[in-house]
N, C-alpha and C. Protein backbone atom coordinates (compact mmCIF):
# COMPACT_ATOMS: atom_id res chain seq x y z
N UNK A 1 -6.76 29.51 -92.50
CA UNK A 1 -7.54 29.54 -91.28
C UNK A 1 -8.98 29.15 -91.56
N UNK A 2 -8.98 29.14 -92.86
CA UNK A 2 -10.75 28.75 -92.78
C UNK A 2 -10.69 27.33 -92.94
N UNK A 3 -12.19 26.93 -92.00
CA UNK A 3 -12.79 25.64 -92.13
C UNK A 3 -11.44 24.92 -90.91
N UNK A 4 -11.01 25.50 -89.70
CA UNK A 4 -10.16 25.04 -89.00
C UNK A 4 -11.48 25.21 -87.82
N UNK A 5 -11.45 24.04 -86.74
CA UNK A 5 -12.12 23.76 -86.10
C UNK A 5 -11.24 23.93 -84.52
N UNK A 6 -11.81 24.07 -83.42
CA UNK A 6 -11.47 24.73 -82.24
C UNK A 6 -12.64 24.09 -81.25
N UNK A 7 -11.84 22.94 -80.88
CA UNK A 7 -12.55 22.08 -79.80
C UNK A 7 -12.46 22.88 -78.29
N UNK A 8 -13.71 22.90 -77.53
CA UNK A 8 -13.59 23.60 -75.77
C UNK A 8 -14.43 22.25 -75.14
N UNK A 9 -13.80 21.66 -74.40
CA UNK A 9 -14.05 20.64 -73.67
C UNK A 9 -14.20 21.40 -72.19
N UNK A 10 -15.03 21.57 -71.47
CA UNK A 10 -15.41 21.78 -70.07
C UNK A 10 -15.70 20.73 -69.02
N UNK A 11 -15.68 21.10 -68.00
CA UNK A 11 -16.05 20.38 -66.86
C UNK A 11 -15.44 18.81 -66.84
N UNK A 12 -16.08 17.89 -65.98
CA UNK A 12 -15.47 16.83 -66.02
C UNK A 12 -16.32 15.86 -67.09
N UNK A 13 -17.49 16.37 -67.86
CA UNK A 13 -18.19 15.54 -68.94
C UNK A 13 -17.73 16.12 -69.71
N UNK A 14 -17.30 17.23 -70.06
CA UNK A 14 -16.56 17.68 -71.03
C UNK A 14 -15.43 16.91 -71.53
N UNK A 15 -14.89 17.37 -70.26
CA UNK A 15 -13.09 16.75 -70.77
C UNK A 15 -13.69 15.22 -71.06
N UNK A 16 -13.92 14.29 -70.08
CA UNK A 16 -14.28 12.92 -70.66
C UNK A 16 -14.75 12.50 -72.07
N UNK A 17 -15.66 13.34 -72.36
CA UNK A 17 -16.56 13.33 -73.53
C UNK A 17 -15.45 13.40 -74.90
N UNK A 18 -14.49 14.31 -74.46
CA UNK A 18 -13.83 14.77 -75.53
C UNK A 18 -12.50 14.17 -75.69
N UNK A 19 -12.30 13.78 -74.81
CA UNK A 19 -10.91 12.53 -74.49
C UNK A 19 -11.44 11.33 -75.56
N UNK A 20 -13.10 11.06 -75.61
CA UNK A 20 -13.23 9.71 -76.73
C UNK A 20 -13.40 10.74 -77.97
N UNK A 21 -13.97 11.52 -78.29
CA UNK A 21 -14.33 11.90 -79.09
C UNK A 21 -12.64 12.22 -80.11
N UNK A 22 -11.73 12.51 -79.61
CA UNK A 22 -10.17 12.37 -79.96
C UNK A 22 -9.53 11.17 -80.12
N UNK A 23 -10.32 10.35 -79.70
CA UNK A 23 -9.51 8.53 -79.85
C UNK A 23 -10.50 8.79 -81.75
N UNK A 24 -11.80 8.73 -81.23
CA UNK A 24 -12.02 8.50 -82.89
C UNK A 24 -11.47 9.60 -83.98
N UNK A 25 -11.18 10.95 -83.37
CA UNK A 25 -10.71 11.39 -84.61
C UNK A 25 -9.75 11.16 -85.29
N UNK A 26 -8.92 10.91 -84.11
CA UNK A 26 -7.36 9.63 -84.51
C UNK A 26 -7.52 8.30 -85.65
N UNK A 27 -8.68 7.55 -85.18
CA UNK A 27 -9.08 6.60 -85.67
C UNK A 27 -9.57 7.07 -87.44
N UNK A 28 -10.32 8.34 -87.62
CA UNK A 28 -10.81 8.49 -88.55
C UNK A 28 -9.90 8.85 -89.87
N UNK A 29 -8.49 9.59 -89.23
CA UNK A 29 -7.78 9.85 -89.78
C UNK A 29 -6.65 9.25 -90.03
N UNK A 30 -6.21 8.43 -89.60
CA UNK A 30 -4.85 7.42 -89.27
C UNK A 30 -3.87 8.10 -88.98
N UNK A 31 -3.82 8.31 -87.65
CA UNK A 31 -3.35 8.98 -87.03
C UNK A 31 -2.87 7.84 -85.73
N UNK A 32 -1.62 8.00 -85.07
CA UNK A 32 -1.52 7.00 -83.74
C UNK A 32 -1.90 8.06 -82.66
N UNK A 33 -1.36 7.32 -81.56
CA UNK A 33 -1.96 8.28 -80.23
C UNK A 33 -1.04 9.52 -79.82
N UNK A 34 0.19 8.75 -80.63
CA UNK A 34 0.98 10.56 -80.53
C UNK A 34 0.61 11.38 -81.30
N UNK A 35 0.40 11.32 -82.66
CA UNK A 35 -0.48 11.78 -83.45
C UNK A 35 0.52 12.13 -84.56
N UNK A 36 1.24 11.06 -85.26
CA UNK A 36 1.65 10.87 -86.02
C UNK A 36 1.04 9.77 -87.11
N UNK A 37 1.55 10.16 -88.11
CA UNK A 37 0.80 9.21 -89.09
C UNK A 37 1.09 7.79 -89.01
N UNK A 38 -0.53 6.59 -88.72
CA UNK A 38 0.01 5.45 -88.39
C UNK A 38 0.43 4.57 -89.94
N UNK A 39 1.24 4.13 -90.34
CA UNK A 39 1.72 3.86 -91.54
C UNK A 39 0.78 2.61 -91.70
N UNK A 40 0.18 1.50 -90.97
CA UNK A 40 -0.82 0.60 -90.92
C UNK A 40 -2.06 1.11 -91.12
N UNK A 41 -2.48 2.35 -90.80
CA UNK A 41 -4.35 2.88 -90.62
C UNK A 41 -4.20 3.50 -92.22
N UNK A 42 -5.55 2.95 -92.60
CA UNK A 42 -6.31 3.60 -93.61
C UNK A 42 -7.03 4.65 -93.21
N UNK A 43 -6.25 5.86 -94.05
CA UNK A 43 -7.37 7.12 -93.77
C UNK A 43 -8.73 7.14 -94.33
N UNK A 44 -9.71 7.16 -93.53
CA UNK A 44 -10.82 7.02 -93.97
C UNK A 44 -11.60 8.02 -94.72
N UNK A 45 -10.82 9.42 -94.29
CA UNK A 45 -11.33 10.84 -94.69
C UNK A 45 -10.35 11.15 -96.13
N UNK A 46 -11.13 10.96 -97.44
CA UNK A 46 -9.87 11.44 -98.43
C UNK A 46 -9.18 12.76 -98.20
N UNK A 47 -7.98 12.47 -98.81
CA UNK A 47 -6.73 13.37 -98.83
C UNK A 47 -6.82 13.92 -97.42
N UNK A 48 -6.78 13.05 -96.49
CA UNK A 48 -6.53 13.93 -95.05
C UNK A 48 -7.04 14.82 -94.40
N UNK A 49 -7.07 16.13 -94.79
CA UNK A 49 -8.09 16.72 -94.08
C UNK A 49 -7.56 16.81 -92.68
N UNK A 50 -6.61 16.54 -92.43
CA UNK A 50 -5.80 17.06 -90.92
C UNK A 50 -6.06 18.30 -90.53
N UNK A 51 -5.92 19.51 -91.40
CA UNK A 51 -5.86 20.72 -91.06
C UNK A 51 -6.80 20.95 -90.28
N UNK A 52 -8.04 20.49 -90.95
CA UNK A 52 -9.28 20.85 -90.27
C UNK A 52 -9.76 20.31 -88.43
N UNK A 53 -8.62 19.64 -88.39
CA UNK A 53 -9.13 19.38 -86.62
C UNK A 53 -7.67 19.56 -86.15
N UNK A 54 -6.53 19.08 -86.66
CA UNK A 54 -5.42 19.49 -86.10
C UNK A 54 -4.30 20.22 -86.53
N UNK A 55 -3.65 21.06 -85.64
CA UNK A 55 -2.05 21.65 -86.00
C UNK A 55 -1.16 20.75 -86.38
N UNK A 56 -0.20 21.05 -87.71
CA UNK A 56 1.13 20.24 -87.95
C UNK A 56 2.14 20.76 -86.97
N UNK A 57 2.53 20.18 -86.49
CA UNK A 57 4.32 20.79 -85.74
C UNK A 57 5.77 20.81 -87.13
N UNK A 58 6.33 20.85 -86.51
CA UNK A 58 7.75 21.41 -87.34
C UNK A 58 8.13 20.00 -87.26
N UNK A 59 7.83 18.73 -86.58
CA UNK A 59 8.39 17.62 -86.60
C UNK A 59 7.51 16.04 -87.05
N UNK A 60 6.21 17.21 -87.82
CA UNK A 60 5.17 15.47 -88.81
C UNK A 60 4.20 15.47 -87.73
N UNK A 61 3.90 16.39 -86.27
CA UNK A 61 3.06 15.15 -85.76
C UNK A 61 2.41 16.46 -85.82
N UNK A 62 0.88 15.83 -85.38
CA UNK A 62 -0.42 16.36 -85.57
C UNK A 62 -0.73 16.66 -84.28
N UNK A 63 -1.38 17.45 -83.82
CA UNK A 63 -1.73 17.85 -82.37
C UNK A 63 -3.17 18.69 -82.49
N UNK A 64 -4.05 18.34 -81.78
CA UNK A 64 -5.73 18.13 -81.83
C UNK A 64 -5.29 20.01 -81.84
N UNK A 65 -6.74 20.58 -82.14
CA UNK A 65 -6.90 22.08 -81.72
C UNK A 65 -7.67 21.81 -80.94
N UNK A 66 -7.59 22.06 -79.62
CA UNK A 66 -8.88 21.80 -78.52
C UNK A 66 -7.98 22.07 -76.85
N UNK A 67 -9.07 23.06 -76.56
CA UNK A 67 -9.05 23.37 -74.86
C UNK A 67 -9.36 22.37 -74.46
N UNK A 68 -8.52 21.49 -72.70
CA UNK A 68 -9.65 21.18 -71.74
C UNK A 68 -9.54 21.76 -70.59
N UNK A 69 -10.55 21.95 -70.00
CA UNK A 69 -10.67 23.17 -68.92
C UNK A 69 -11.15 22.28 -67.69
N UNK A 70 -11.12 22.23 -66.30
CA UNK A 70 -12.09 21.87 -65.11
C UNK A 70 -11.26 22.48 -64.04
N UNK A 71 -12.56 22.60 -63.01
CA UNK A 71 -11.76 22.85 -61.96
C UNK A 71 -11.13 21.86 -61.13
N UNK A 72 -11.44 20.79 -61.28
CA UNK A 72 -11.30 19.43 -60.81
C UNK A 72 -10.14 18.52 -61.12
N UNK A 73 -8.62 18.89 -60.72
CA UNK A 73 -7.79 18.15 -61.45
C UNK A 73 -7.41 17.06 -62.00
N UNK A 74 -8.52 15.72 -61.46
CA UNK A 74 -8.74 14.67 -61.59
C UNK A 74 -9.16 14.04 -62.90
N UNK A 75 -10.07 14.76 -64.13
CA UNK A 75 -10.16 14.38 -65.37
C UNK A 75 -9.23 15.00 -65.97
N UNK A 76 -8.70 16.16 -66.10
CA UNK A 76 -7.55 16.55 -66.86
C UNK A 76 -6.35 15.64 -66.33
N UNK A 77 -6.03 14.94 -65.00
CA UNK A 77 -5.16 14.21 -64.75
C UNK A 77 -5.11 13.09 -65.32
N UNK A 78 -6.25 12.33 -65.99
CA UNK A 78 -6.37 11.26 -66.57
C UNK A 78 -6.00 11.29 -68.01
N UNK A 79 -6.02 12.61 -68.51
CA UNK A 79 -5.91 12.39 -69.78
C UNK A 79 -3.87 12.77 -69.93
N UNK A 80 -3.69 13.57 -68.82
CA UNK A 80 -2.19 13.88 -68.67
C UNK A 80 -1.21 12.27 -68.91
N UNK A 81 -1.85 11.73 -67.98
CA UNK A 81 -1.23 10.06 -68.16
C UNK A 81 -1.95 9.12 -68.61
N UNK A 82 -2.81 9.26 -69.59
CA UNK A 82 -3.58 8.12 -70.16
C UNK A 82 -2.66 7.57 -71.60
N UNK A 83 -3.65 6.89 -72.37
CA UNK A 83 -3.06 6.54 -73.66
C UNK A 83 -2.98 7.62 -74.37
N UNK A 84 -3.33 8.72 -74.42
CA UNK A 84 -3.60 9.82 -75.56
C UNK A 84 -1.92 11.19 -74.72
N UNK A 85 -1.49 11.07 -74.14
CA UNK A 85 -0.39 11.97 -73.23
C UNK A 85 0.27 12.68 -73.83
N UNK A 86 0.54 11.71 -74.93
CA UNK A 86 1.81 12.85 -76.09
C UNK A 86 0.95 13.20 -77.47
N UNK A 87 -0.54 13.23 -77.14
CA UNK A 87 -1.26 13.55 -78.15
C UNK A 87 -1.43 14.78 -77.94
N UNK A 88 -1.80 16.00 -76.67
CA UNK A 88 -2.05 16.68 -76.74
C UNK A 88 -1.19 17.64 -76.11
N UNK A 89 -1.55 19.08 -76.60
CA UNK A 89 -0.17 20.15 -75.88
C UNK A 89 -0.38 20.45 -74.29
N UNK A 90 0.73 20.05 -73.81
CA UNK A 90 0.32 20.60 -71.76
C UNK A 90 -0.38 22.08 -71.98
N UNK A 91 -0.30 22.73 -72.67
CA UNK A 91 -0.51 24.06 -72.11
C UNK A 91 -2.60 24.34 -72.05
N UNK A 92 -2.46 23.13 -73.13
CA UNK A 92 -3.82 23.26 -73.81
C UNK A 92 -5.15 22.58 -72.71
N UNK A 93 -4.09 21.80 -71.49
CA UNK A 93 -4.87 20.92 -70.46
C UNK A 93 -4.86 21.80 -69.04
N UNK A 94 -5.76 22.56 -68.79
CA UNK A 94 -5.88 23.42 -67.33
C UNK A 94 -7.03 23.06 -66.53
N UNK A 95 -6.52 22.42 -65.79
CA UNK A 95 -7.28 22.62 -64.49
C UNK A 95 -6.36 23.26 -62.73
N UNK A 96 -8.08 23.49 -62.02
CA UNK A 96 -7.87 23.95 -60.91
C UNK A 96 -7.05 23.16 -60.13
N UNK A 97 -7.59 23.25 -58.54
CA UNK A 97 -6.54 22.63 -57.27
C UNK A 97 -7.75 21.82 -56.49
N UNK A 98 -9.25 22.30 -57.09
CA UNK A 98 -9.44 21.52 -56.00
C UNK A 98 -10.89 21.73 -57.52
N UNK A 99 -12.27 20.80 -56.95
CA UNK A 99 -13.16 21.08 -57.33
C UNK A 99 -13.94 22.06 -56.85
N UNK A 100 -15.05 22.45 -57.42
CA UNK A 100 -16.24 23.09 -56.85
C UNK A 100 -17.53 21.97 -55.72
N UNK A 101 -17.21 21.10 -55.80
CA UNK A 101 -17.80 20.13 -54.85
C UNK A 101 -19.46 20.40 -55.41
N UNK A 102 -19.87 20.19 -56.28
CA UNK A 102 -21.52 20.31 -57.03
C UNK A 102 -22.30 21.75 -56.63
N UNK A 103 -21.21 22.60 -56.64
CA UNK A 103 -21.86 24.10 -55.36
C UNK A 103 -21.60 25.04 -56.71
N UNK A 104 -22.56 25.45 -57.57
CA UNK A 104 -22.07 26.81 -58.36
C UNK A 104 -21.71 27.66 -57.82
N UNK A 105 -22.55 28.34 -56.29
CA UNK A 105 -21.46 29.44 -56.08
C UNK A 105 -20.22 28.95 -55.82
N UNK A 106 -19.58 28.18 -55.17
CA UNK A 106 -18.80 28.14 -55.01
C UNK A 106 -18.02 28.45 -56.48
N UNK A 107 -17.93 27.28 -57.75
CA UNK A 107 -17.27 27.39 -58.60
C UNK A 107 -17.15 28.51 -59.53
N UNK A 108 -18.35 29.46 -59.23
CA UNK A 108 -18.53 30.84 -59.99
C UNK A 108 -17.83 31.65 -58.79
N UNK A 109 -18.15 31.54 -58.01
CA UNK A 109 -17.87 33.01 -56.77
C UNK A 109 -16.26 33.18 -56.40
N UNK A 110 -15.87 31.64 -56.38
CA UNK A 110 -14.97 31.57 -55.03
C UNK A 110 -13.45 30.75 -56.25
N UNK A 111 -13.47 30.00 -56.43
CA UNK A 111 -12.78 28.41 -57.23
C UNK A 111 -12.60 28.89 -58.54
N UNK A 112 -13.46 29.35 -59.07
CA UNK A 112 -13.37 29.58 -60.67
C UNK A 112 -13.18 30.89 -61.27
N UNK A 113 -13.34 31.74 -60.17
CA UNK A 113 -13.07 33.12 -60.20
C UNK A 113 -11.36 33.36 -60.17
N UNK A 114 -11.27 32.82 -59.10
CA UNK A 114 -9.15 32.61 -59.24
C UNK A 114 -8.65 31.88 -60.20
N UNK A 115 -9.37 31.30 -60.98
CA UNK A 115 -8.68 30.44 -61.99
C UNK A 115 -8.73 31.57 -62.84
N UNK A 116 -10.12 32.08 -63.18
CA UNK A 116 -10.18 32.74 -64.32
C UNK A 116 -9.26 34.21 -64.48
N UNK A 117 -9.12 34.72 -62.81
CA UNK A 117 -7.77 36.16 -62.48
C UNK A 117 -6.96 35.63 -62.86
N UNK A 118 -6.36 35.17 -62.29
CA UNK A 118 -4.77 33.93 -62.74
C UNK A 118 -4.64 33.51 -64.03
């Protein structure tokens, strides 16, 4: 467990931010977008070093450690069906039903409060 890293991607600059920031860690590691080892990519990081940003599964592939959170289902929807889809775990991608529409109370009081009971 040590030196294992634990990505939290928030909001909709969050999740975005962190959707590229996962293309390059892929890239850094030779890794494809499912996140299996690409047999063409040179790992750039010696001896791998996987552990440190991602989980092994029981079946070779690598899967990021990282939350994304919004209330806004629309950036977590992009990354659900983008190029990266079978890169990351569904459980690990939550968003709300609707946004907070740029209103903190709303997303603290009202929107984000039921996400966070639930």
């Amino acid at each position: 467990m040590k030196g294992e890293i634990l990505h939290l991607h928030l909001g909709q600059a969050g999740t975005q931010l962190g959707n590229s920031a996962w293309e390059l860690y892929l890239l850094e590691h030779g890794l494809g977008s499912d996140g299996r080892p690409d047999p063409n990519a040179k790992d750039v990081v010696d001896g791998g070093s996987y552990e440190t940003f991602f989980t092994e599964t029981s079946n070779g592939k690598y899967v990021p450690r990282s939350l994304f959170v919004d209330l806004d289902p629309s950036p977590i929807d992009e990354i659900r069906t983008g190029g990266y889809r079978q890169l990351f775990h569904p459980e690990l991608l939550i968003s709300g039903k609707e946004d907070a529409a740029n209103n903190y109370a709303r997303g603290h009081y009202t929107i984000g409060k039921e996400m966070v009971d639930n």
